[in-house]
N, C-alpha and C. Protein backbone atom coordinates (compact mmCIF):
# COMPACT_ATOMS: atom_id res chain seq x y z
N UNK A 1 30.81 -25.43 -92.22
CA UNK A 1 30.36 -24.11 -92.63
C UNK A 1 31.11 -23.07 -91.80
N UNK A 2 32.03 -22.23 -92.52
CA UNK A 2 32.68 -21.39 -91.72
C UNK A 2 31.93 -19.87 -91.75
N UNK A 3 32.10 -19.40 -90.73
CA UNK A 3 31.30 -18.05 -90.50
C UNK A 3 32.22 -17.05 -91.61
N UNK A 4 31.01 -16.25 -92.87
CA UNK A 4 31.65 -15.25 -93.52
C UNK A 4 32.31 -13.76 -93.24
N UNK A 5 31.80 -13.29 -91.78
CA UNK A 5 32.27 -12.23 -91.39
C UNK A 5 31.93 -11.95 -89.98
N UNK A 6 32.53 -10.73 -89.01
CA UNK A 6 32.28 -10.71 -87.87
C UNK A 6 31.59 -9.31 -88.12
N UNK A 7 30.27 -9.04 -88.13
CA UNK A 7 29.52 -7.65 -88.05
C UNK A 7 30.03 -7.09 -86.65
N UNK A 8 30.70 -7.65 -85.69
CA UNK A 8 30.81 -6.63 -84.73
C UNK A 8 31.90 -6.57 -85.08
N UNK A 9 33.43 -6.66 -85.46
CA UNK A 9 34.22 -6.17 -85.33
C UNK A 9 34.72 -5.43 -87.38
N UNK A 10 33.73 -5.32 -87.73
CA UNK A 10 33.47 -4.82 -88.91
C UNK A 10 33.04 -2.82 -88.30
N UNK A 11 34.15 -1.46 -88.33
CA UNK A 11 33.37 -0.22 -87.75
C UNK A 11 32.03 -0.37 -88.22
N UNK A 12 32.02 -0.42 -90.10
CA UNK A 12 30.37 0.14 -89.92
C UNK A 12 29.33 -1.32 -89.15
N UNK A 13 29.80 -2.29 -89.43
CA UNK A 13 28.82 -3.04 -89.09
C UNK A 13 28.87 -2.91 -87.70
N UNK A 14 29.42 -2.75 -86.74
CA UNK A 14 29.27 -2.64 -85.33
C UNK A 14 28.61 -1.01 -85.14
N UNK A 15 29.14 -0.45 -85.40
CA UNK A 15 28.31 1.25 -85.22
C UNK A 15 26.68 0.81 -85.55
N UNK A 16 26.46 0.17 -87.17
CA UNK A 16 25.01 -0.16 -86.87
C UNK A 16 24.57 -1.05 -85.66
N UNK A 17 25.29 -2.32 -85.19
CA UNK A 17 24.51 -3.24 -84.37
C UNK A 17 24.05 -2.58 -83.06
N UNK A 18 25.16 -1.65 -83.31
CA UNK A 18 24.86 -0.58 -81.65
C UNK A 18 23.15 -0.37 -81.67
N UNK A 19 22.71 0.62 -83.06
CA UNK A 19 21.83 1.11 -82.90
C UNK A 19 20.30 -0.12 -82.98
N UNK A 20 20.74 -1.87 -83.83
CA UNK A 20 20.23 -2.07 -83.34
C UNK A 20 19.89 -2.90 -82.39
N UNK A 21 20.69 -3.03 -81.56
CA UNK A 21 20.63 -3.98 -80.12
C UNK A 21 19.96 -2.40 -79.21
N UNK A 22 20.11 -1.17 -79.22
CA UNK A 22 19.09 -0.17 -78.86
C UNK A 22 17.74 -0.23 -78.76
N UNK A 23 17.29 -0.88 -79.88
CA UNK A 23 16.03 -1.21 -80.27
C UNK A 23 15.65 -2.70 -78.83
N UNK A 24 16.03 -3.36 -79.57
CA UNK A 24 16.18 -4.50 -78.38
C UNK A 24 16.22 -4.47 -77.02
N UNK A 25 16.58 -3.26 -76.70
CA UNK A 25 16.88 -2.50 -75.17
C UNK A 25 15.95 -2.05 -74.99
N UNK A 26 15.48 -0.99 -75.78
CA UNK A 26 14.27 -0.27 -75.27
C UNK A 26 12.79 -1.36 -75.17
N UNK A 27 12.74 -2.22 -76.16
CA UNK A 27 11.24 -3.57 -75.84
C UNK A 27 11.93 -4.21 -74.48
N UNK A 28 12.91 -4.50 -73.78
CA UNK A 28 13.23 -5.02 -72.63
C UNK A 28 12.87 -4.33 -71.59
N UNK A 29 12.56 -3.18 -71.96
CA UNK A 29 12.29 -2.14 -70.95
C UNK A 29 10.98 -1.60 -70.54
N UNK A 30 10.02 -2.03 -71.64
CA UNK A 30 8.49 -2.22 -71.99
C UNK A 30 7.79 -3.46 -70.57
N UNK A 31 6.57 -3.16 -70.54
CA UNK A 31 5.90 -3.90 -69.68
C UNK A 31 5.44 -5.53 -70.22
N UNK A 32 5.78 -6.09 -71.15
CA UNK A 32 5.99 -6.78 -71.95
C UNK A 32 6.62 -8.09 -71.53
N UNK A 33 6.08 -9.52 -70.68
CA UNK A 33 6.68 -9.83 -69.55
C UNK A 33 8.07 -10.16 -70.34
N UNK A 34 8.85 -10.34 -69.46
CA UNK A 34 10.35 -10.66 -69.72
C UNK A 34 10.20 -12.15 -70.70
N UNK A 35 9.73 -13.19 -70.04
CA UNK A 35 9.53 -14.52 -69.79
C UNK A 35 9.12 -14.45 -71.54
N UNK A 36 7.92 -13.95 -72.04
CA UNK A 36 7.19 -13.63 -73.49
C UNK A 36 8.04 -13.46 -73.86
N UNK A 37 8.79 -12.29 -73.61
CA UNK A 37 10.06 -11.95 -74.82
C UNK A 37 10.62 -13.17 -75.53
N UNK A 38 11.61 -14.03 -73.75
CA UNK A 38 11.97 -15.00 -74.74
C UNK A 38 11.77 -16.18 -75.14
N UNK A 39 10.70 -16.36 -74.76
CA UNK A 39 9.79 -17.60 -75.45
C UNK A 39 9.89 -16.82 -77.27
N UNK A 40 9.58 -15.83 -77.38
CA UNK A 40 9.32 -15.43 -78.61
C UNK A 40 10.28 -15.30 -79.70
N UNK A 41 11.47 -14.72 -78.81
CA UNK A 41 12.44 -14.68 -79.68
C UNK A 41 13.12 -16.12 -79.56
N UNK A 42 12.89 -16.92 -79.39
CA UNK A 42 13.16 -18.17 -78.81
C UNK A 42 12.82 -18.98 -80.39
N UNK A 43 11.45 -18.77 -80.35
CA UNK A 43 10.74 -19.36 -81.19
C UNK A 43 10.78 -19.10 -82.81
N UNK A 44 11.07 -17.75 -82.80
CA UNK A 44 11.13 -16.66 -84.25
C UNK A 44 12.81 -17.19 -84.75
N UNK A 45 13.65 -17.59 -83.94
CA UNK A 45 14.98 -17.74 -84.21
C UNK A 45 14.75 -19.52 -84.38
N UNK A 46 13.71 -20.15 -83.90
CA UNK A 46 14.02 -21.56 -84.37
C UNK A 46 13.34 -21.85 -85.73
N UNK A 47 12.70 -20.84 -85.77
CA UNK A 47 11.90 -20.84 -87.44
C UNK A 47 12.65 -20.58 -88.50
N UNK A 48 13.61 -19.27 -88.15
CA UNK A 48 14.62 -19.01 -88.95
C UNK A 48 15.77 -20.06 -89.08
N UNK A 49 15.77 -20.56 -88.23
CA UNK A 49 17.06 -21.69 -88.50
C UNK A 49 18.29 -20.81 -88.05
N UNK A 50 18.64 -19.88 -87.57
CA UNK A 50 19.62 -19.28 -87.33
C UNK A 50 20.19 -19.84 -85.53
N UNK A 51 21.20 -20.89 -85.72
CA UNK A 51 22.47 -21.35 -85.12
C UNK A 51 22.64 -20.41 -83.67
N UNK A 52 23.50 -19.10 -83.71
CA UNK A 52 23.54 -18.44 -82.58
C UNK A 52 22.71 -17.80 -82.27
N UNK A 53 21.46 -18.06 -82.34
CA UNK A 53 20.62 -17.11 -82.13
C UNK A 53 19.60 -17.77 -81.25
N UNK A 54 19.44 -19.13 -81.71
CA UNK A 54 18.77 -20.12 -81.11
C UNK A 54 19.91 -20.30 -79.50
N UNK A 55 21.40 -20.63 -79.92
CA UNK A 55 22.10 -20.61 -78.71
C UNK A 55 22.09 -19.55 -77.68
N UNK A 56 21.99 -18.06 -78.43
CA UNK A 56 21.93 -17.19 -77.87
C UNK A 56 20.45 -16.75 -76.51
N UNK A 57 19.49 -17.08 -77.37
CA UNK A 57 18.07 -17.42 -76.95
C UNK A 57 17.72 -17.87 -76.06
N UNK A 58 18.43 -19.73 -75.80
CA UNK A 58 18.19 -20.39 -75.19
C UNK A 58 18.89 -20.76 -73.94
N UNK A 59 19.97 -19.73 -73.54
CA UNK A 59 21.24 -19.61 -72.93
C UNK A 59 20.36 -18.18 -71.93
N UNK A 60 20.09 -17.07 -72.59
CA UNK A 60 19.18 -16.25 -71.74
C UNK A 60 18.34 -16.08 -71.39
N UNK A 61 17.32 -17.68 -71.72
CA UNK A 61 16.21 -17.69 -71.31
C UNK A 61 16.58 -18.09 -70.30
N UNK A 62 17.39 -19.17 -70.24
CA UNK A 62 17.75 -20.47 -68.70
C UNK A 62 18.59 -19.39 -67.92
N UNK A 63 19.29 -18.34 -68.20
CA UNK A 63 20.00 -17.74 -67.17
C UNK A 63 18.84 -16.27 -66.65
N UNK A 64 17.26 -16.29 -67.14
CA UNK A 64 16.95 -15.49 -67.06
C UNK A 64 15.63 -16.36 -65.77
N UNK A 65 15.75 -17.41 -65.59
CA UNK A 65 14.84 -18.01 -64.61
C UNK A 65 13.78 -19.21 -65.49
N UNK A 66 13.98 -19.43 -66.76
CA UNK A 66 12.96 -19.88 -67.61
C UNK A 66 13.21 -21.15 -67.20
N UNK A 67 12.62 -21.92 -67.13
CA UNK A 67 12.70 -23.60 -67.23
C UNK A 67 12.97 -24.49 -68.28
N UNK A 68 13.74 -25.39 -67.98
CA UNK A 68 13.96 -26.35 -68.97
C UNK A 68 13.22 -27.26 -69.82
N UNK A 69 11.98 -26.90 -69.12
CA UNK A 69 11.07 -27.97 -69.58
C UNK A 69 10.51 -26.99 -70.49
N UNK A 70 10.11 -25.94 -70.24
CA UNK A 70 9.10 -24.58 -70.90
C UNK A 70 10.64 -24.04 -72.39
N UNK A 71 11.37 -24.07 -72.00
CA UNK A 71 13.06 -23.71 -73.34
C UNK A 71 12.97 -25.05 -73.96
N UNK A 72 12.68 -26.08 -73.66
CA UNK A 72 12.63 -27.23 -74.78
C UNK A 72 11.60 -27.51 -75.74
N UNK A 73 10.05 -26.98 -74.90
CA UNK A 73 8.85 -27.19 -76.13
C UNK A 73 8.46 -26.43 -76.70
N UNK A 74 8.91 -25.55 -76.54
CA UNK A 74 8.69 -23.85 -77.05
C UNK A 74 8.15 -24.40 -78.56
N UNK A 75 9.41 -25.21 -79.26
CA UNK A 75 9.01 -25.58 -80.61
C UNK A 75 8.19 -26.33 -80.75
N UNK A 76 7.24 -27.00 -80.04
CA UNK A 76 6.08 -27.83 -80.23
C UNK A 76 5.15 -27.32 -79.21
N UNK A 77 4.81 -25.82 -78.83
CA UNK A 77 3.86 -24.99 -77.67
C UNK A 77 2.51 -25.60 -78.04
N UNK A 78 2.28 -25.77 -79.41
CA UNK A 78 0.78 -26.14 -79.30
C UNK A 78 0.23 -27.59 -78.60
N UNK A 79 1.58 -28.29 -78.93
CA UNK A 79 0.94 -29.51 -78.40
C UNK A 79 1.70 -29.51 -76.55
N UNK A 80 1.57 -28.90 -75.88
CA UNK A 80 1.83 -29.05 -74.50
C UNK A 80 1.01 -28.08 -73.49
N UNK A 81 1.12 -28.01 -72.29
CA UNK A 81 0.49 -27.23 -71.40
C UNK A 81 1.36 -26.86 -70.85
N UNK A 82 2.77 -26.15 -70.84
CA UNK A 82 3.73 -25.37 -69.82
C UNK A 82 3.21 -24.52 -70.44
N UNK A 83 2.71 -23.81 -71.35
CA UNK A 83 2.60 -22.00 -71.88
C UNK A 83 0.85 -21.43 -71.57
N UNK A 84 0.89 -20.52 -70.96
CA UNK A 84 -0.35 -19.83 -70.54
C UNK A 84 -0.66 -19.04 -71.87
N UNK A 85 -1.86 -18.97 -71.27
CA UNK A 85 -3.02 -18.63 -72.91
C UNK A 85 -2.39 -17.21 -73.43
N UNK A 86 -2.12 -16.57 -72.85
CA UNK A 86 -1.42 -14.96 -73.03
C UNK A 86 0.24 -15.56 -74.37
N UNK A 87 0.58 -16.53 -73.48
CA UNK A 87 2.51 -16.67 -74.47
C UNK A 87 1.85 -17.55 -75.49
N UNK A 88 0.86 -18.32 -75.37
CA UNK A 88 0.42 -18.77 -77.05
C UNK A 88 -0.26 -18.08 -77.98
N UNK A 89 -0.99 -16.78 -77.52
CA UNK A 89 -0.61 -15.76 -78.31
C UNK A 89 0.16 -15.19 -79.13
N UNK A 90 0.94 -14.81 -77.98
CA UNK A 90 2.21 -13.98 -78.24
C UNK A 90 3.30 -15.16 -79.67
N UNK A 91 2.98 -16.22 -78.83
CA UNK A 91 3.52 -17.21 -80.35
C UNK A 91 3.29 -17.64 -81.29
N UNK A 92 2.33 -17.59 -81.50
CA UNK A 92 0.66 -17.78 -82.62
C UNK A 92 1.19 -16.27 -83.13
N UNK A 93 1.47 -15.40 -83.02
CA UNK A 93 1.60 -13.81 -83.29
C UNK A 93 2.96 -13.89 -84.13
N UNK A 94 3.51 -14.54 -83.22
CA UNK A 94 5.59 -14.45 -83.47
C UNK A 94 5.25 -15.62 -84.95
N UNK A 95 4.99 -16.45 -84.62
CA UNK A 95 4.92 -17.58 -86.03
C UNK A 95 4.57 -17.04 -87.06
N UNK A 96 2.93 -16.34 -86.92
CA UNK A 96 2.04 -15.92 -88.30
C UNK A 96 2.91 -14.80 -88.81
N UNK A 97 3.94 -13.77 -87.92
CA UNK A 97 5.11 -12.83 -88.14
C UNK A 97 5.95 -13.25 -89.18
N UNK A 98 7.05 -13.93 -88.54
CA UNK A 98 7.58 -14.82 -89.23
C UNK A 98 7.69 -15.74 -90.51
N UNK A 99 6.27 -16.43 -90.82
CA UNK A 99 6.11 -17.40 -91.52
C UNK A 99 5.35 -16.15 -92.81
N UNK A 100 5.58 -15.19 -93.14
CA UNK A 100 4.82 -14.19 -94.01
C UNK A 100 4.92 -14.70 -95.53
N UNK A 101 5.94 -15.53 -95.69
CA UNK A 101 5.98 -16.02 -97.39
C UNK A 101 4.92 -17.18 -97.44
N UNK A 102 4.82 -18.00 -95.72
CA UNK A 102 3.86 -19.35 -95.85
C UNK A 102 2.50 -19.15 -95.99
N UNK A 103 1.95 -17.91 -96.03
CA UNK A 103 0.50 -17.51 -95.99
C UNK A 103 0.02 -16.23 -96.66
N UNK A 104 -1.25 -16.19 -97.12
CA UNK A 104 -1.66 -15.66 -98.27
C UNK A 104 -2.32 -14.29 -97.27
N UNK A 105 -2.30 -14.54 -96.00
CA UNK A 105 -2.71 -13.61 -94.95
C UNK A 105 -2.14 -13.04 -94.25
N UNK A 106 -0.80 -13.49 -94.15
CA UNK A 106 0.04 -12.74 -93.21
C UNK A 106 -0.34 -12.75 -91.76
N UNK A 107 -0.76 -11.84 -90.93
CA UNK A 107 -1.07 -12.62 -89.96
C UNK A 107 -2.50 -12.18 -89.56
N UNK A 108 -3.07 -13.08 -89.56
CA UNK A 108 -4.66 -13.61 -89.41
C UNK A 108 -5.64 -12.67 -87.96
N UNK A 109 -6.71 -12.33 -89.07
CA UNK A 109 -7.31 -11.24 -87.72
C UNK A 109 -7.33 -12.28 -86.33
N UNK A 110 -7.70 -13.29 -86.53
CA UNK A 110 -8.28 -14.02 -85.41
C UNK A 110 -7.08 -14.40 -84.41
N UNK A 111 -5.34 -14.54 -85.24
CA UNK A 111 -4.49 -14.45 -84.30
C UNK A 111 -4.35 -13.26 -83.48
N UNK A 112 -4.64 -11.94 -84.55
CA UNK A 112 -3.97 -10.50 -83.83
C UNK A 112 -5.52 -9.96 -82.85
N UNK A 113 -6.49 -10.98 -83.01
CA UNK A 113 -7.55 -10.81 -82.10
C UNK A 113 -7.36 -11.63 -80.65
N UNK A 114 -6.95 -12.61 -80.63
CA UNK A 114 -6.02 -13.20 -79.56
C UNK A 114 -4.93 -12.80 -78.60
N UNK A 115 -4.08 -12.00 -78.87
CA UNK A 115 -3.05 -11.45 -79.19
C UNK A 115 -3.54 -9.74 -77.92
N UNK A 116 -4.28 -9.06 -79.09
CA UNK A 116 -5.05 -8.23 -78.10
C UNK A 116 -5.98 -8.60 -76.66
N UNK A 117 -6.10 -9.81 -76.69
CA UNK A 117 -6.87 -10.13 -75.47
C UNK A 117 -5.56 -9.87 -74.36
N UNK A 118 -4.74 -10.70 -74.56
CA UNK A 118 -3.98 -10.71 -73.24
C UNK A 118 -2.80 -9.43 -73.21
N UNK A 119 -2.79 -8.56 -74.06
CA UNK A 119 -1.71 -7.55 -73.81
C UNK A 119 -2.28 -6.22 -74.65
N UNK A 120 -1.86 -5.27 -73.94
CA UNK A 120 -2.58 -3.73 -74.17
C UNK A 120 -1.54 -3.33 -74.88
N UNK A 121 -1.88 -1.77 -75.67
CA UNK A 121 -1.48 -1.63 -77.12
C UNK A 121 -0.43 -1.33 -76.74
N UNK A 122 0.19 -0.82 -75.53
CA UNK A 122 1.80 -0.81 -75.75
C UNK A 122 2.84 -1.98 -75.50
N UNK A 123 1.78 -3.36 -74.83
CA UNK A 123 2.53 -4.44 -75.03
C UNK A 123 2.58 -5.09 -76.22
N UNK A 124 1.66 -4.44 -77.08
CA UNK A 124 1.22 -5.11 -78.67
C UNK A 124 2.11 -4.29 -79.42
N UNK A 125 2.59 -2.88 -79.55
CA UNK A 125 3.83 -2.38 -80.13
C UNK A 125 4.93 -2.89 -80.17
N UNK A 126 5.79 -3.03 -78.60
CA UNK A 126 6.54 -3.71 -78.09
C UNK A 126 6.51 -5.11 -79.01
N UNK A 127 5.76 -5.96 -78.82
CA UNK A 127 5.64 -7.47 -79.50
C UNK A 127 5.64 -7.24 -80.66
N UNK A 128 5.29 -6.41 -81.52
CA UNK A 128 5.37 -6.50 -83.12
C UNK A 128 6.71 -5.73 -83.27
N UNK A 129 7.33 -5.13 -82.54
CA UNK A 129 8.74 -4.82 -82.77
C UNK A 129 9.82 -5.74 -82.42
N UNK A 130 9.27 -6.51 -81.40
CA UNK A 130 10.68 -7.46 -80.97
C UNK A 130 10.58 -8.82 -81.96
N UNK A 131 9.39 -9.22 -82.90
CA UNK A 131 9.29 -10.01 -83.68
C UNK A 131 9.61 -9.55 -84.93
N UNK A 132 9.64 -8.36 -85.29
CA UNK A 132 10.35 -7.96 -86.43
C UNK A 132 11.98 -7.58 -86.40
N UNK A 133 12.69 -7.22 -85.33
CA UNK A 133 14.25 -6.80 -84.37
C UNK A 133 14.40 -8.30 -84.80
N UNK A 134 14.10 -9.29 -84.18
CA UNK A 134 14.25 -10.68 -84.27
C UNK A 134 14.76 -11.25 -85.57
N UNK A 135 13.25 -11.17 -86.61
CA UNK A 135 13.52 -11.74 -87.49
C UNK A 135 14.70 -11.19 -87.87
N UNK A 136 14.89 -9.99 -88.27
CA UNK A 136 16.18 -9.16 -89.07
C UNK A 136 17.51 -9.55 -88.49
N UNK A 137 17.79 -9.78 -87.10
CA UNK A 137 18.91 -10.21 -86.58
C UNK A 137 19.00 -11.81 -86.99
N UNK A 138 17.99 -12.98 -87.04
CA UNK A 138 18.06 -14.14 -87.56
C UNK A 138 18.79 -13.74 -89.26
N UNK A 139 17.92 -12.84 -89.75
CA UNK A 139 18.86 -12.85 -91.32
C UNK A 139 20.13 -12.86 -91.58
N UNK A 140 20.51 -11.43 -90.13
CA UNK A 140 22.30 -11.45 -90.53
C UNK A 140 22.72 -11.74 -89.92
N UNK A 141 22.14 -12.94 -88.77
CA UNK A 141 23.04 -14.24 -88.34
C UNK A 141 23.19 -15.40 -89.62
N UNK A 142 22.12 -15.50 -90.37
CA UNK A 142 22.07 -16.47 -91.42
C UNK A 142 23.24 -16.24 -92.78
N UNK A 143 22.96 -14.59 -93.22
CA UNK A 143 23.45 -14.56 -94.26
C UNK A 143 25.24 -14.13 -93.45
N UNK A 144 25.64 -14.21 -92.43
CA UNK A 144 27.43 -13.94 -92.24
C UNK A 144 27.70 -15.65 -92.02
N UNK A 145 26.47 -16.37 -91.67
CA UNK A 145 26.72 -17.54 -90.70
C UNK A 145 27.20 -18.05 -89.56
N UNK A 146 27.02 -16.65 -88.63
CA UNK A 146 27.74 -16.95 -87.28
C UNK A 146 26.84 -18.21 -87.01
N UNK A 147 27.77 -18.93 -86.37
CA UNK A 147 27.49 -20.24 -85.84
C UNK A 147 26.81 -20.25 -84.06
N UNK A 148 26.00 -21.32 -83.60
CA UNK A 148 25.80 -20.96 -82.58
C UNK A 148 26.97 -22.38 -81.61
N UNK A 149 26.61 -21.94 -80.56
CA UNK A 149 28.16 -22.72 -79.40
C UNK A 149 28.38 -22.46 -78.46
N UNK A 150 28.44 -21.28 -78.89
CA UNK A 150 29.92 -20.12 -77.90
C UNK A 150 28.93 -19.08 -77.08
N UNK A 151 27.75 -19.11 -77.35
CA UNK A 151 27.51 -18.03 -76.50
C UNK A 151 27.21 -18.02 -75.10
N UNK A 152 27.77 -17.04 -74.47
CA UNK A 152 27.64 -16.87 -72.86
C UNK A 152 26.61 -15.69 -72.30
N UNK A 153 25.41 -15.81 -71.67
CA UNK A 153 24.86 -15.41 -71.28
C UNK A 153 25.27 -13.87 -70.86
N UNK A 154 24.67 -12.75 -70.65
CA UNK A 154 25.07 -11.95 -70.55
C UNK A 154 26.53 -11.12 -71.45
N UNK A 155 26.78 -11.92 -72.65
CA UNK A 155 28.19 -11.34 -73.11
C UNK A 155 28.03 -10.18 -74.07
N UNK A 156 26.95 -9.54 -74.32
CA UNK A 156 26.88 -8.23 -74.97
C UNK A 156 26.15 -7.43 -74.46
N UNK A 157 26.27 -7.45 -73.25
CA UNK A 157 25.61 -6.40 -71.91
C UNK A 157 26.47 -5.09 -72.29
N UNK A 158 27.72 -5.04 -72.56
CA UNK A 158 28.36 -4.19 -72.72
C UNK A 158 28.25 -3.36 -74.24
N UNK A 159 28.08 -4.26 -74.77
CA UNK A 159 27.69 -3.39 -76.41
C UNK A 159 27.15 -3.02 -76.21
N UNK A 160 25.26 -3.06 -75.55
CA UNK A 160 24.27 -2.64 -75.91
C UNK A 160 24.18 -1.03 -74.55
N UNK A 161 25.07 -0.91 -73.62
CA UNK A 161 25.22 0.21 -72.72
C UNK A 161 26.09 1.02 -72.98
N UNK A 162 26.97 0.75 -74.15
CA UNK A 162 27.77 2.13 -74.48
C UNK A 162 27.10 3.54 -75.76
């Protein structure tokens, strides 16, 4: 499967990614623990099936202090004990997000009642934005097909500061 296009070196498609890896910047910057983030986007990108995104994910979680053991079960959180009651939330939140065609509810009071226990409404903004930033970047990793491999930790530090 060869990748159909490069959105960053495409002007308009890079002028947009600017604005939204912005988005992405500003929830990093939120009180929102780091660690949640990428368990979440971790998780939202293995649902999607999207290749560099999962590489991308799982490359800045481990260079961000995360453990190897906690970056490997992420995809099976319910059945383990590395994740505190607050990030199975937050993933119970990111899934029922995500999975919106698999359910007739979308996401379930009793998750987004969970959800509110362990994080206050501007960590609950924050989280329903970086799970929606997420999904949309899984799409147009899916629909160009960048592949995942190649990615190096920290390598679009520079896109997202100019």
């Amino acid at each position: 499967m060869e990748p159909r296009m490069d959105l960053l070196t495409n002007e308009l498609g890079a002028r947009l990614g600017k604005r939204f890896a912005g988005i992405g910047q500003a929830i990093q910057q939120t009180t929102l623990p780091r660690s949640t983030q990428e368990l979440v986007m971790l998780r939202v990108s293995q649902i999607n099936g999207c290749g560099f995104c999962v590489d991308f994910h799982t490359k800045e979680a481990a260079a961000g202090g995360e453990t190897p053991v906690r970056i490997n079960l992420v995809a099976a959180w319910r059945e383990t004990t590395v994740f505190t009651e607050a990030e199975r939330a937050a993933l119970a939140l990111a899934e029922e997000g995500t999975r919106l065609a698999d359910a007739f509810h979308g996401v379930s009071d009793e998750t987004w009642e969970q959800a509110r226990k362990y994080y206050d409404e501007d960590q609950l903004a924050a989280l329903v934005y970086l799970i929606a930033v997420v999904n949309a970047a899984n799409r147009l990793g899916v629909i160009v097909r960048n592949q995942g491999g190649s990615y190096e930790p920290g390598m679009f530090a520079s896109y997202t500061h100019n």
